[in-house]
N, C-alpha and C. Protein backbone atom coordinates (compact mmCIF):
# COMPACT_ATOMS: atom_id res chain seq x y z
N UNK A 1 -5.01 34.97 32.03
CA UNK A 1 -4.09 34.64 30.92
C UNK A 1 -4.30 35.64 29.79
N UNK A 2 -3.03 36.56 29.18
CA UNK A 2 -3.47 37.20 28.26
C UNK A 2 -3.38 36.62 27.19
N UNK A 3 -4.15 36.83 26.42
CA UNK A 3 -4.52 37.09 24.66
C UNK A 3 -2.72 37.12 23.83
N UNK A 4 -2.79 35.97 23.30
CA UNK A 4 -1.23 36.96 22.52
C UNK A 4 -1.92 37.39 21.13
N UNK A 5 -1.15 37.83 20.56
CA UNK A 5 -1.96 38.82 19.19
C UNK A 5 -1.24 37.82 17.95
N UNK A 6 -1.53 37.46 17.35
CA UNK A 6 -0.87 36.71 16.09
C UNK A 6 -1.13 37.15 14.71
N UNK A 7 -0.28 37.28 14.30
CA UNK A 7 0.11 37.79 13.29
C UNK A 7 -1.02 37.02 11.89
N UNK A 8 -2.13 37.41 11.21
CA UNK A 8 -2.25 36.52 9.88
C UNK A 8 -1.64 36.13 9.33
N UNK A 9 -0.78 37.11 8.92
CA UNK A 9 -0.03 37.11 7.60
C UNK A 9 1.48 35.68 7.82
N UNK A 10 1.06 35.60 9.39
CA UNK A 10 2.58 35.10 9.64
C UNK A 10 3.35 33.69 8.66
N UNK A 11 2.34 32.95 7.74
CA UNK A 11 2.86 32.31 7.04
C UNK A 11 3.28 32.23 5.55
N UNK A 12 2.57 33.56 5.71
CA UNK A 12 3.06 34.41 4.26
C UNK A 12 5.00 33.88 4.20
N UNK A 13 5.05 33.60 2.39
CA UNK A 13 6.38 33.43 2.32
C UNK A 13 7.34 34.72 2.77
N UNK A 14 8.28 34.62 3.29
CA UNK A 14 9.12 35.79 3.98
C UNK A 14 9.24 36.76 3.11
N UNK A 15 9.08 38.24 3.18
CA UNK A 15 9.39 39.44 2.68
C UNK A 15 8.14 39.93 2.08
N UNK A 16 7.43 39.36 1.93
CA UNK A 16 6.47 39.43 1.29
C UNK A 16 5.15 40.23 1.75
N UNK A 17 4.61 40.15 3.03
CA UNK A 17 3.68 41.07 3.65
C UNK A 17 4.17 42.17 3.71
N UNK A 18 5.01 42.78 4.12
CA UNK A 18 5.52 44.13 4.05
C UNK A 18 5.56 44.54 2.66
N UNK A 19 5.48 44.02 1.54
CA UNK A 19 5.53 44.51 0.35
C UNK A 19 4.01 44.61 -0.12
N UNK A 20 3.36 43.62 0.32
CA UNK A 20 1.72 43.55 -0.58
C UNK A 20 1.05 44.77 0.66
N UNK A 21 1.77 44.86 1.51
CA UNK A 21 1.22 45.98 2.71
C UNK A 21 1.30 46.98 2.34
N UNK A 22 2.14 47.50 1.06
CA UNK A 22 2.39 49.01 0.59
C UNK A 22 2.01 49.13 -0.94
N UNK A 23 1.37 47.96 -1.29
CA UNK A 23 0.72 47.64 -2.79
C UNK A 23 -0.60 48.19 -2.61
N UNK A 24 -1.08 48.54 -4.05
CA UNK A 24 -2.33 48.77 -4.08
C UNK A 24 -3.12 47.93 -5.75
N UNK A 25 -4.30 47.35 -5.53
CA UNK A 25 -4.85 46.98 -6.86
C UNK A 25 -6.47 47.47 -7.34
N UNK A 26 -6.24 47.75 -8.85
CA UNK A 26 -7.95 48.01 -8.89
C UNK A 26 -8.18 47.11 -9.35
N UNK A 27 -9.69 46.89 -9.35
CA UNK A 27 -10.19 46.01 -10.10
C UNK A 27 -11.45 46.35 -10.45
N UNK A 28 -12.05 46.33 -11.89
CA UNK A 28 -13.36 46.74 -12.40
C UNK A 28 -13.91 45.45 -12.56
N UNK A 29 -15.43 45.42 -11.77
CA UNK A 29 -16.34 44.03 -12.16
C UNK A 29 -16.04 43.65 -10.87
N UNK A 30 -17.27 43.31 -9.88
CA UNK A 30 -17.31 42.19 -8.27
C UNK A 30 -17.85 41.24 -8.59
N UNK A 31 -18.26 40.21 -9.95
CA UNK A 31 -18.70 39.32 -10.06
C UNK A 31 -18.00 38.48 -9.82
N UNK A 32 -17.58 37.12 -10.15
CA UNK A 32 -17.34 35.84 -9.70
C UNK A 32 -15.89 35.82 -9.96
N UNK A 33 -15.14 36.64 -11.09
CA UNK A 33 -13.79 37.16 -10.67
C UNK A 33 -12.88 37.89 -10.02
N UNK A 34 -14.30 39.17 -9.96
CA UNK A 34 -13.33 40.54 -9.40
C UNK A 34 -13.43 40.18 -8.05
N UNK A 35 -14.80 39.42 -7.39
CA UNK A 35 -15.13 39.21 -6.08
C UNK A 35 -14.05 38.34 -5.37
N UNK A 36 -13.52 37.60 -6.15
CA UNK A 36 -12.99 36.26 -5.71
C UNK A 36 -11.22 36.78 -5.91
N UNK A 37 -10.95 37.82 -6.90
CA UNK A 37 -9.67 37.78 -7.12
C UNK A 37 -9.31 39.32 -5.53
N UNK A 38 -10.63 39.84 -5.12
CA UNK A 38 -10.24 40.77 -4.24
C UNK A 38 -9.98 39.74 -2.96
N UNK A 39 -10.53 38.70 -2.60
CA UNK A 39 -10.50 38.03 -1.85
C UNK A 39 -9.36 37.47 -1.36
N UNK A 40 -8.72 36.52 -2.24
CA UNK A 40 -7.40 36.08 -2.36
C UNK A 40 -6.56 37.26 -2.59
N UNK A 41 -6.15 38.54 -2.41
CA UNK A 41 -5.12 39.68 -2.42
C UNK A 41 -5.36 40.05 -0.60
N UNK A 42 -6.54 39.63 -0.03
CA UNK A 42 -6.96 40.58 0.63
C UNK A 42 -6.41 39.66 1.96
N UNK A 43 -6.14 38.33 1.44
CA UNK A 43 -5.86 37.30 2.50
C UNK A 43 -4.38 37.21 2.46
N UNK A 44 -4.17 37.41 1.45
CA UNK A 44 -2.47 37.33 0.85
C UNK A 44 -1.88 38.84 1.95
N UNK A 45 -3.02 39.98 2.36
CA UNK A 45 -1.97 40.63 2.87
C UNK A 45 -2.18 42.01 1.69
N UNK A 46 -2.78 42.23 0.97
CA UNK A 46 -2.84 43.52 -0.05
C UNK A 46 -2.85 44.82 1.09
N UNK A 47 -2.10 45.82 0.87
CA UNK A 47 -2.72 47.06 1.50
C UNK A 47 -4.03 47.96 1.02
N UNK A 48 -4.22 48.12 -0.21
CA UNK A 48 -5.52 48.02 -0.76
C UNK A 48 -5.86 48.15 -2.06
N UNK A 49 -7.41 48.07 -1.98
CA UNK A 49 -7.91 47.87 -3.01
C UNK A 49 -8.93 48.69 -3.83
N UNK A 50 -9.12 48.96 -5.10
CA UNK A 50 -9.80 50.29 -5.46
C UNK A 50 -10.48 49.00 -6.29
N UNK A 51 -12.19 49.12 -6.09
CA UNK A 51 -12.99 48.55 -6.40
C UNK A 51 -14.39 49.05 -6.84
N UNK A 52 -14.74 48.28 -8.64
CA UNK A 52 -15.87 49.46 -9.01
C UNK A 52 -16.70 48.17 -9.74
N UNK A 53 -18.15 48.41 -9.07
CA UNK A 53 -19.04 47.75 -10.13
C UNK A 53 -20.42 48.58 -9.43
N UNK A 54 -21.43 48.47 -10.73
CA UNK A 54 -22.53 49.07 -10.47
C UNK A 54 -23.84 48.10 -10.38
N UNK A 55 -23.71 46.82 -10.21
CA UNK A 55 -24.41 46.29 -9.91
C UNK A 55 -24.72 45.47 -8.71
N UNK A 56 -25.73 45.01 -7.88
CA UNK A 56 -26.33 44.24 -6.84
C UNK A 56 -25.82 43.45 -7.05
N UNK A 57 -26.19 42.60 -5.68
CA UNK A 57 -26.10 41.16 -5.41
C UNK A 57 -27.09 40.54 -5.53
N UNK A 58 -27.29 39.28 -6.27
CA UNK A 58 -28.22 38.76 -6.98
C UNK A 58 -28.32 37.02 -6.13
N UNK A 59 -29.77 36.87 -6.24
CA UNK A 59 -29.47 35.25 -6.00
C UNK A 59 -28.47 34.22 -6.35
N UNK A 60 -28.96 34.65 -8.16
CA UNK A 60 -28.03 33.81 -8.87
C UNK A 60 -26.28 33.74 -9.01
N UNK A 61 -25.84 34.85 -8.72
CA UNK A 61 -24.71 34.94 -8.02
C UNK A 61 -23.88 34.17 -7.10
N UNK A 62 -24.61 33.42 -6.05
CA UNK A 62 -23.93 33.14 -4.94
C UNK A 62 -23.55 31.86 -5.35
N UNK A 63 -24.06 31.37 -6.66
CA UNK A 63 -22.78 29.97 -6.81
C UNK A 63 -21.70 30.22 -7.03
N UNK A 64 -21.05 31.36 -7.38
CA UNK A 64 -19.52 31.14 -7.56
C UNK A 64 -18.99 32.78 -7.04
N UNK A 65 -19.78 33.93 -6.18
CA UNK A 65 -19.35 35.34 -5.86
C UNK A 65 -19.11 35.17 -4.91
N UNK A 66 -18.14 35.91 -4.03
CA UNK A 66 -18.30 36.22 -2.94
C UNK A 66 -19.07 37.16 -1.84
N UNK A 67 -20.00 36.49 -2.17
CA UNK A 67 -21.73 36.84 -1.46
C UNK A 67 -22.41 36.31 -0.81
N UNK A 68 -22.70 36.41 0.22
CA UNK A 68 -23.86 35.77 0.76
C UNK A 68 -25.38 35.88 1.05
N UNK A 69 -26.29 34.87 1.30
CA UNK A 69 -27.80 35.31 1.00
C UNK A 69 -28.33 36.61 1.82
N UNK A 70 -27.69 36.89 2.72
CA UNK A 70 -28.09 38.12 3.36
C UNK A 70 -27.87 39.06 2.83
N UNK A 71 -26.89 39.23 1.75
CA UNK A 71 -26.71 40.70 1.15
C UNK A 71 -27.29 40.68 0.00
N UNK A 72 -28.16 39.81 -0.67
CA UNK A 72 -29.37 39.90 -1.66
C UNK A 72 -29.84 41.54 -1.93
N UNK A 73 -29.71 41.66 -2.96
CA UNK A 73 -30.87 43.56 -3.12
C UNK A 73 -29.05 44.55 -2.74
N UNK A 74 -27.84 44.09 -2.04
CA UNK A 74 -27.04 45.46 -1.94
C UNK A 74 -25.96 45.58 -2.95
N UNK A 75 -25.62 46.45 -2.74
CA UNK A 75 -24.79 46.53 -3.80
C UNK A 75 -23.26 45.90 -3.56
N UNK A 76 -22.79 45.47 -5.05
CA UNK A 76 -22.02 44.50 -4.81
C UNK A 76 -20.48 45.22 -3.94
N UNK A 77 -20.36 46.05 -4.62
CA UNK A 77 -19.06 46.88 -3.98
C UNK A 77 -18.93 47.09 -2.07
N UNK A 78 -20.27 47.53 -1.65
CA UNK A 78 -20.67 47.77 -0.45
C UNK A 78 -20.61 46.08 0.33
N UNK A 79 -21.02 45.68 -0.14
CA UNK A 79 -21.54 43.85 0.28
C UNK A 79 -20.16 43.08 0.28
N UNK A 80 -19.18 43.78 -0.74
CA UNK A 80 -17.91 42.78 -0.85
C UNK A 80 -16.93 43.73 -0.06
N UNK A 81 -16.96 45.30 0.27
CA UNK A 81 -15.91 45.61 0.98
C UNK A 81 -16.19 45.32 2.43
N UNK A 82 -17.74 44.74 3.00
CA UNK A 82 -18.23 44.33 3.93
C UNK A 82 -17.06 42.91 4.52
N UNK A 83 -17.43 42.14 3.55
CA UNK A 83 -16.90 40.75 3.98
C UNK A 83 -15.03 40.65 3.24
N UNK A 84 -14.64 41.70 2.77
CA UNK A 84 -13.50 42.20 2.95
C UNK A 84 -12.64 42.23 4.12
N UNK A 85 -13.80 42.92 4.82
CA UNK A 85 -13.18 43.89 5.78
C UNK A 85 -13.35 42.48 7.24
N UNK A 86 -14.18 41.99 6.89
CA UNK A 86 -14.19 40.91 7.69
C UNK A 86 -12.61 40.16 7.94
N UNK A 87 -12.13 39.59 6.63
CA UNK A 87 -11.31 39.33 6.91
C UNK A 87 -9.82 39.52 7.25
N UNK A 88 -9.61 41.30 7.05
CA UNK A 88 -8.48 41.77 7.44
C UNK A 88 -8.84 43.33 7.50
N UNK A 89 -9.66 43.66 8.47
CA UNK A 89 -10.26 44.98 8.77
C UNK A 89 -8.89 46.11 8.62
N UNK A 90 -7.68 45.91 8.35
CA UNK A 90 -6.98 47.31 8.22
C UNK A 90 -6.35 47.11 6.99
N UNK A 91 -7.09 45.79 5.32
CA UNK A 91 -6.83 46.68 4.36
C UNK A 91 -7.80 47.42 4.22
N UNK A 92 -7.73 48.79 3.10
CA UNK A 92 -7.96 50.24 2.51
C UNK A 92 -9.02 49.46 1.72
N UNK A 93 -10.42 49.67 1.24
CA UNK A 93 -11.22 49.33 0.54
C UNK A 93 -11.53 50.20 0.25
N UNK A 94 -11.50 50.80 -1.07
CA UNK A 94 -12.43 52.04 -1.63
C UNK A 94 -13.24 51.49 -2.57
N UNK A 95 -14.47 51.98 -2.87
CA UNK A 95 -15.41 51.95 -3.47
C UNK A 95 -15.86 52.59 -4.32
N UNK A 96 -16.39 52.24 -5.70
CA UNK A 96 -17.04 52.79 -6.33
C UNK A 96 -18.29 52.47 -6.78
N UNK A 97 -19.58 52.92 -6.39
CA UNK A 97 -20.62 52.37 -7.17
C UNK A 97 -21.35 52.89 -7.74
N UNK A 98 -20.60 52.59 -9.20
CA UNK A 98 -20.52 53.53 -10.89
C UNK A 98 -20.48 52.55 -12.22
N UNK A 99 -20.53 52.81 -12.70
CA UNK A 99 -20.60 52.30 -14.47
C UNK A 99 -19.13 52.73 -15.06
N UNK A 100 -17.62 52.25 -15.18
CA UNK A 100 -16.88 52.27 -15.70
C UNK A 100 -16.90 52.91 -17.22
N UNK A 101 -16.82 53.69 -17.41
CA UNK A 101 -16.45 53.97 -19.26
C UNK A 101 -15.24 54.74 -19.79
N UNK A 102 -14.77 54.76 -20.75
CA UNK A 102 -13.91 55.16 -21.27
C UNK A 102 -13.33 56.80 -20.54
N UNK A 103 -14.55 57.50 -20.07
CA UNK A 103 -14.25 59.06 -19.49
C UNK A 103 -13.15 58.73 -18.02
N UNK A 104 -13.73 57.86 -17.17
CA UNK A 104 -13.18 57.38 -15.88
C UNK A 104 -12.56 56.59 -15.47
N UNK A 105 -12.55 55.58 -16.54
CA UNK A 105 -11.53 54.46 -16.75
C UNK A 105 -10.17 54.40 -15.89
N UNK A 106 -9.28 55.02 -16.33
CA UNK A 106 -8.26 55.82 -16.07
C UNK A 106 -7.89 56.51 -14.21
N UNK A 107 -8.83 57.84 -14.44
CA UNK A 107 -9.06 58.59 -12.82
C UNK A 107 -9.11 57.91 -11.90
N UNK A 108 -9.72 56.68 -11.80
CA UNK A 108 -10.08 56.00 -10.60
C UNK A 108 -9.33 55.33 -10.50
N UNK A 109 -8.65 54.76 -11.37
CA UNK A 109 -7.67 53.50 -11.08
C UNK A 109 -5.78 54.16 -11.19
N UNK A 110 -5.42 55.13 -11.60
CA UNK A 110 -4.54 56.04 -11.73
C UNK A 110 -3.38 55.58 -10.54
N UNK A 111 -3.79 55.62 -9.26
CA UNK A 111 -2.76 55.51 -8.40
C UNK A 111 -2.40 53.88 -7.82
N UNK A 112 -3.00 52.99 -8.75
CA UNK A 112 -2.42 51.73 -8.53
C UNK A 112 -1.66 51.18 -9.17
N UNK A 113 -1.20 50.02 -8.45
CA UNK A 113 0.11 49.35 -9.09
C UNK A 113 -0.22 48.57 -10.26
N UNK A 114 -1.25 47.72 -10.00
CA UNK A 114 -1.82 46.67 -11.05
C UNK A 114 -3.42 46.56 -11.19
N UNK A 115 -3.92 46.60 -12.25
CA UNK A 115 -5.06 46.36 -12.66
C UNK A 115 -5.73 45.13 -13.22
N UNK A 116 -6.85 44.72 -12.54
CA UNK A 116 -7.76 43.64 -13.08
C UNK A 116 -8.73 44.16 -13.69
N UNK A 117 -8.93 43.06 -15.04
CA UNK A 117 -10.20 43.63 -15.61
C UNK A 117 -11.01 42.01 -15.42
N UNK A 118 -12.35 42.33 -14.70
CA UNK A 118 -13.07 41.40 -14.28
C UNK A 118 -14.72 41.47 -14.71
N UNK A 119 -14.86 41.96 -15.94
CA UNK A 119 -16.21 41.96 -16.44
C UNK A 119 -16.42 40.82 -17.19
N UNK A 120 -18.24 40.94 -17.66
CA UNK A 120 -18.49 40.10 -18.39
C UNK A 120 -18.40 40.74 -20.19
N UNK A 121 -19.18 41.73 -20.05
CA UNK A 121 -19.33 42.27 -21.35
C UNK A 121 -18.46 42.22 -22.21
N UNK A 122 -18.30 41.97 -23.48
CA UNK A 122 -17.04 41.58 -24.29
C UNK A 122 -16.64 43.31 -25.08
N UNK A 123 -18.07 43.95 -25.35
CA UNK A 123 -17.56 45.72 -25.48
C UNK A 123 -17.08 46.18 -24.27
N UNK A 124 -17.30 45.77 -23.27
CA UNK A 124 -17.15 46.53 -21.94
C UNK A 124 -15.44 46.06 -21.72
N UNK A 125 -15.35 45.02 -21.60
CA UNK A 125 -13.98 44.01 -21.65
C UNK A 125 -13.13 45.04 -23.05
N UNK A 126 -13.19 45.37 -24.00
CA UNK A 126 -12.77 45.76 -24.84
C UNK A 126 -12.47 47.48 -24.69
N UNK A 127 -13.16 48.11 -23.99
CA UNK A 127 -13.26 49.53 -24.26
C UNK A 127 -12.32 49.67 -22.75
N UNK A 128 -12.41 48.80 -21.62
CA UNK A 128 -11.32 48.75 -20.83
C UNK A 128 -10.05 48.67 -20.78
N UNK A 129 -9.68 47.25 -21.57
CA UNK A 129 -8.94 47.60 -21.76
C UNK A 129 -7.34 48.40 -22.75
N UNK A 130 -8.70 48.53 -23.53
CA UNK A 130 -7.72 49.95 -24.56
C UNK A 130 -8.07 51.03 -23.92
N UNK A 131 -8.53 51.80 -22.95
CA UNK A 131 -8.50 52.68 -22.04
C UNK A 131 -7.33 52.56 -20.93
N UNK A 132 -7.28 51.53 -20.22
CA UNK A 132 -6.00 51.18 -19.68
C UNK A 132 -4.80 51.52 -20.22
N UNK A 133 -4.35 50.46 -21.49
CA UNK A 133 -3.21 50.26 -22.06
C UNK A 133 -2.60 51.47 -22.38
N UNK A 134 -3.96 52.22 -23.20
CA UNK A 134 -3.20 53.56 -24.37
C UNK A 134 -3.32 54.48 -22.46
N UNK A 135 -3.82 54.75 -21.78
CA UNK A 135 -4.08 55.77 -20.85
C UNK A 135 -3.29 55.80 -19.72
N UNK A 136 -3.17 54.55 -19.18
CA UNK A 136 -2.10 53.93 -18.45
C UNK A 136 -0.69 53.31 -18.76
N UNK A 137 -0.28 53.77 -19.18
CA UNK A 137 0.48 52.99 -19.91
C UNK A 137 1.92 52.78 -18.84
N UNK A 138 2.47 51.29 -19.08
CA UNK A 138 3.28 50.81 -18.26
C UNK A 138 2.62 50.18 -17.05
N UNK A 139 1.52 50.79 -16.87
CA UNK A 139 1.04 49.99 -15.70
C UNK A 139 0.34 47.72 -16.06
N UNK A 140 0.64 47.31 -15.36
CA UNK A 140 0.65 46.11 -15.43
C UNK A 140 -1.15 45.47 -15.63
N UNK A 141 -1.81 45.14 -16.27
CA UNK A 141 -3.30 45.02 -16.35
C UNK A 141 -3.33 43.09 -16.37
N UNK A 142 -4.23 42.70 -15.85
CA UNK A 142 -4.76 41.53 -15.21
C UNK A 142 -6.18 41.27 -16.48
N UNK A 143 -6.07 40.18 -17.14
CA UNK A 143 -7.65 39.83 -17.74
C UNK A 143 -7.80 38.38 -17.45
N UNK A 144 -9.13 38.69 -17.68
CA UNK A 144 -9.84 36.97 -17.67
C UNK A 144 -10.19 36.66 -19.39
N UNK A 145 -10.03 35.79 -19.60
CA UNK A 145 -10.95 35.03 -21.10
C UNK A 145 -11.23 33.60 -21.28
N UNK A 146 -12.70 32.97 -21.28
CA UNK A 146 -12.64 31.65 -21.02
C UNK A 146 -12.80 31.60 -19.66
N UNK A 147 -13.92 31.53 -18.99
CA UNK A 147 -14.05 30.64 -17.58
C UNK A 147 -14.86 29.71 -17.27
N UNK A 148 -15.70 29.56 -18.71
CA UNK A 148 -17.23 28.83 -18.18
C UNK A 148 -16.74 27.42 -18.37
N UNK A 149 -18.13 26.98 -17.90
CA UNK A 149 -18.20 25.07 -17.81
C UNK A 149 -17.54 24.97 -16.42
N UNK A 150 -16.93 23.60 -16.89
CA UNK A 150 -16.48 22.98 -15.81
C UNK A 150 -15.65 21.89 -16.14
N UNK A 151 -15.04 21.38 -15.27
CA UNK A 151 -13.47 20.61 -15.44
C UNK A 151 -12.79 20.93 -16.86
N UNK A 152 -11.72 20.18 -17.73
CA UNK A 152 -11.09 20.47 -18.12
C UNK A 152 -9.91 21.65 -17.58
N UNK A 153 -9.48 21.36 -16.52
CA UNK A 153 -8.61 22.71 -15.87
C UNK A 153 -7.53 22.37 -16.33
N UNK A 154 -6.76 21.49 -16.96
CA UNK A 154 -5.60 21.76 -17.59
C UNK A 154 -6.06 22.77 -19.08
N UNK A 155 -6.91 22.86 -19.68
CA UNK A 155 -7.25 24.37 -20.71
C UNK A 155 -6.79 25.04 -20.13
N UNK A 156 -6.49 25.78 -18.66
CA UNK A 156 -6.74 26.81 -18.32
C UNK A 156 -5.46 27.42 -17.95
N UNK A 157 -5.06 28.44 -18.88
CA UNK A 157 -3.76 28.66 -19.25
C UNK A 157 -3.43 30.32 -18.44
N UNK A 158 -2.47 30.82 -18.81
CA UNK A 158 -2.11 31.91 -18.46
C UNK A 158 -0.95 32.72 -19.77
N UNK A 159 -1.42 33.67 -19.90
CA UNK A 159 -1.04 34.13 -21.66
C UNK A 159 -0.23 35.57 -21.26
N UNK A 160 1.13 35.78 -20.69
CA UNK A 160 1.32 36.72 -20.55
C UNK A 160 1.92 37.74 -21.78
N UNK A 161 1.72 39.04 -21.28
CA UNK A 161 2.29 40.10 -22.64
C UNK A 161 2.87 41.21 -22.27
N UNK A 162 3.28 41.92 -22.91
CA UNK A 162 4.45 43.03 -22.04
C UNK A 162 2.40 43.70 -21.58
N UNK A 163 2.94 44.17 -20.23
CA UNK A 163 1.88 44.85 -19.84
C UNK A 163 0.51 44.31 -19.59
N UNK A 164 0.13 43.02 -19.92
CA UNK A 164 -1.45 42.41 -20.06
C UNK A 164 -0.81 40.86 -20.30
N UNK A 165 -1.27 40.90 -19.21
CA UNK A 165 -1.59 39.35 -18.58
C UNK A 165 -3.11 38.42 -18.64
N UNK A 166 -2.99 37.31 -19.18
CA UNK A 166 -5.23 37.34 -19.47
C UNK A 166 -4.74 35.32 -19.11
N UNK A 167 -5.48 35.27 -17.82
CA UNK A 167 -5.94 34.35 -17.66
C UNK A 167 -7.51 33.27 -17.68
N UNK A 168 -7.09 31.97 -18.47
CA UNK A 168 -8.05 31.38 -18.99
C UNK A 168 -8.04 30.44 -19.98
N UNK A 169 -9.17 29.89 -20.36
CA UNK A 169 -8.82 29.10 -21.60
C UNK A 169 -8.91 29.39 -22.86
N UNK A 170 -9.02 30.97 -22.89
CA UNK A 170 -9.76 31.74 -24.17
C UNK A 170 -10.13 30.95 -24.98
N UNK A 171 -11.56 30.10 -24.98
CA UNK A 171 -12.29 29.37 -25.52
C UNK A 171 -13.23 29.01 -25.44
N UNK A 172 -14.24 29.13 -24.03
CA UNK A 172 -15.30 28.69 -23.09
C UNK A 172 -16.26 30.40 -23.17
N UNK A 173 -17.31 30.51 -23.55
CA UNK A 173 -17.85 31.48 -23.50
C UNK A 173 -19.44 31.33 -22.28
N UNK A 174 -19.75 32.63 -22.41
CA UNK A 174 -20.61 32.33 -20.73
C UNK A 174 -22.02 31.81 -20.76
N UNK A 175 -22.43 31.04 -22.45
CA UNK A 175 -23.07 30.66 -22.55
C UNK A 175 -23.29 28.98 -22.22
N UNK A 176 -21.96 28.61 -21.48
CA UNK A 176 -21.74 27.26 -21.02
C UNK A 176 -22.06 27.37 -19.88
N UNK A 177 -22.11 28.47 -19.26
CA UNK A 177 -22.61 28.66 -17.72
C UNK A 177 -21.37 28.42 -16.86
N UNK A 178 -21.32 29.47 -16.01
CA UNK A 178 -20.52 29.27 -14.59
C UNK A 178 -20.51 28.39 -13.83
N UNK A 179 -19.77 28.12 -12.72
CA UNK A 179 -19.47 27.40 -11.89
C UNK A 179 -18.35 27.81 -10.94
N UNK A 180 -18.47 27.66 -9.74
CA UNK A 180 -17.36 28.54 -8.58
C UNK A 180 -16.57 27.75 -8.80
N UNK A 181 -16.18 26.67 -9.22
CA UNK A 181 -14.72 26.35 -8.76
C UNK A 181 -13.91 26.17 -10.04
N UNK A 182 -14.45 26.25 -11.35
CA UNK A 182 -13.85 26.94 -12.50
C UNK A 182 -13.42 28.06 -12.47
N UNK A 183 -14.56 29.18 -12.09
CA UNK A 183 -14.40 30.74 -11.73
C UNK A 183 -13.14 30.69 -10.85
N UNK A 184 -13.12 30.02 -9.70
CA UNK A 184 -12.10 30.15 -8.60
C UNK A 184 -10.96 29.83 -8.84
N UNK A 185 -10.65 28.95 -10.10
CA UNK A 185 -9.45 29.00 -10.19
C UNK A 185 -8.82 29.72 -11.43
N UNK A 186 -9.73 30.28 -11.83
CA UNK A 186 -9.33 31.42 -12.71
C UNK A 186 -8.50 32.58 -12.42
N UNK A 187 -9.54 33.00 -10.74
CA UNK A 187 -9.53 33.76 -10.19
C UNK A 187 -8.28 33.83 -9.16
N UNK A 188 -8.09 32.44 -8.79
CA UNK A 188 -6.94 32.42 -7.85
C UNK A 188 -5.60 32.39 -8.51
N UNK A 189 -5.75 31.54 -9.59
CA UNK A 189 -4.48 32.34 -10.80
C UNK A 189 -4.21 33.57 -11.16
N UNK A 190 -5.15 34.52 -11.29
CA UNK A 190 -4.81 35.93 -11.73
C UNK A 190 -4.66 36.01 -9.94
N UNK A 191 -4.65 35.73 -9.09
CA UNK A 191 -4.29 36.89 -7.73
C UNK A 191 -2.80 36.09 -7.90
N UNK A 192 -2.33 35.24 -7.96
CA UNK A 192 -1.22 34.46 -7.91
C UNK A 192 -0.39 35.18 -8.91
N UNK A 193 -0.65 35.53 -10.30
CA UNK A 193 0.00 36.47 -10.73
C UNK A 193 0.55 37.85 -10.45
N UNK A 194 -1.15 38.09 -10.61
CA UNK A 194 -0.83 39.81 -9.33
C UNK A 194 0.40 39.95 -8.08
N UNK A 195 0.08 38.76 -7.54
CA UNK A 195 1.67 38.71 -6.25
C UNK A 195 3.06 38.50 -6.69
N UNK A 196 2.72 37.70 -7.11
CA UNK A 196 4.16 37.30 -8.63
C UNK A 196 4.56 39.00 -8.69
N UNK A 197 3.59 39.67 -9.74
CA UNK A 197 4.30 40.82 -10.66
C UNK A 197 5.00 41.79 -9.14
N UNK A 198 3.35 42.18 -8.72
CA UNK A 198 4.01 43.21 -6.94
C UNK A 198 4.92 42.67 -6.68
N UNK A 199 5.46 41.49 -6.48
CA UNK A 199 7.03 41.07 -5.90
C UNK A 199 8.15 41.61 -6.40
N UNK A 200 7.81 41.36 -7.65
CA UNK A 200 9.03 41.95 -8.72
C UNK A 200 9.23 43.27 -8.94
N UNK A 201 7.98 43.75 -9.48
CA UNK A 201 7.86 45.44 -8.96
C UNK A 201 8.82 46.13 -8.37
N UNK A 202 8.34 45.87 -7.12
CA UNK A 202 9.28 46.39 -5.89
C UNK A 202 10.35 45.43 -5.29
């Protein structure tokens, strides 16, 4: 009996894989947003993804990253285009494992459609994205603000602007502490956007 081949994508709403198949997204930061928002693009069908963080995978991480205890000590970019690739081995994963700043900002992320900004740092968050906006300009940028704690998910809003989109409750700072399924639906809102805009796009 042969094997028939089935399609993933096949319940994707109609028209739609062929379009996220010729999309591309960056995203700076693999922590508990960037990890989780590459995830959901990558299942949705993305053709690919330009991905940059310079830090490991950490214990403390695996409550809400997309990480697991075996990739402890690697680096997060390497570890997440790993289990990427797991789940749809012919999207494009490029890598960077670098320190984002104002010089490169730009270069690396240049030939995509839409940009996420998925850090923690609030200078780092800041010097991104006015590097984006003024450097890129027209291109569509993705933020987070507000993810910590837990329940209250009606807070958790979506604030769009010509060009910058920032999902969250802009109110919850990360001294309330994380949690994956706050993070996750932060995270699954900004990919839900991201498909939204690529639709329209093109």
């Amino acid at each position: 009996m042969t094997e028939v081949e089935i399609n993933p994508f096949r319940d994707n709403p109609p028209a739609l894989t062929v379009l996220l198949s010729t999309s591309s997204v960056g995203i700076t930061g693999a922590g508990g947003i960037g990890s989780n928002v590459a995830a959901s693009l990558v299942r949705a069908g993305i053709g690919k993804l330009v991905i940059a963080d310079f830090d490991s995978v950490e214990l403390t991480n695996l409550n809400r990253q997309f990480y697991f205890r075996d990739q402890i000590g690697y680096p997060k970019v390497e570890a997440l285009k790993y289990n990427l690739e797991l789940i749809n081995p012919d999207a494009e994963i490029e890598i960077h494992t670098r320190l984002i700043d104002s010089e490169n900002a730009c270069s690396i992320f240049a030939d995509c459609d839409a940009l996420v900004e998925a850090v923690d740092r609030e200078e780092t968050k800041i010097m991104l994205l006015e590097s984006w906006l003024r450097g890129l300009p027209r291109k569509q940028v993705f933020s987070c603000s507000g993810i910590a704690g837990f329940g209250r998910t009606d807070s958790i809003r979506v604030d769009r602007r010509q060009y910058l989109t920032i999902v969250g409750d802009q109110e919850s700072d990360l001294s309330q502490g994380t949690l994956s399924a706050r993070v996750a639906i932060v995270a699954a809102m900004m990919a839900n956007e991201i498909i939204e805009y690529l639709f329209h796009l093109k």
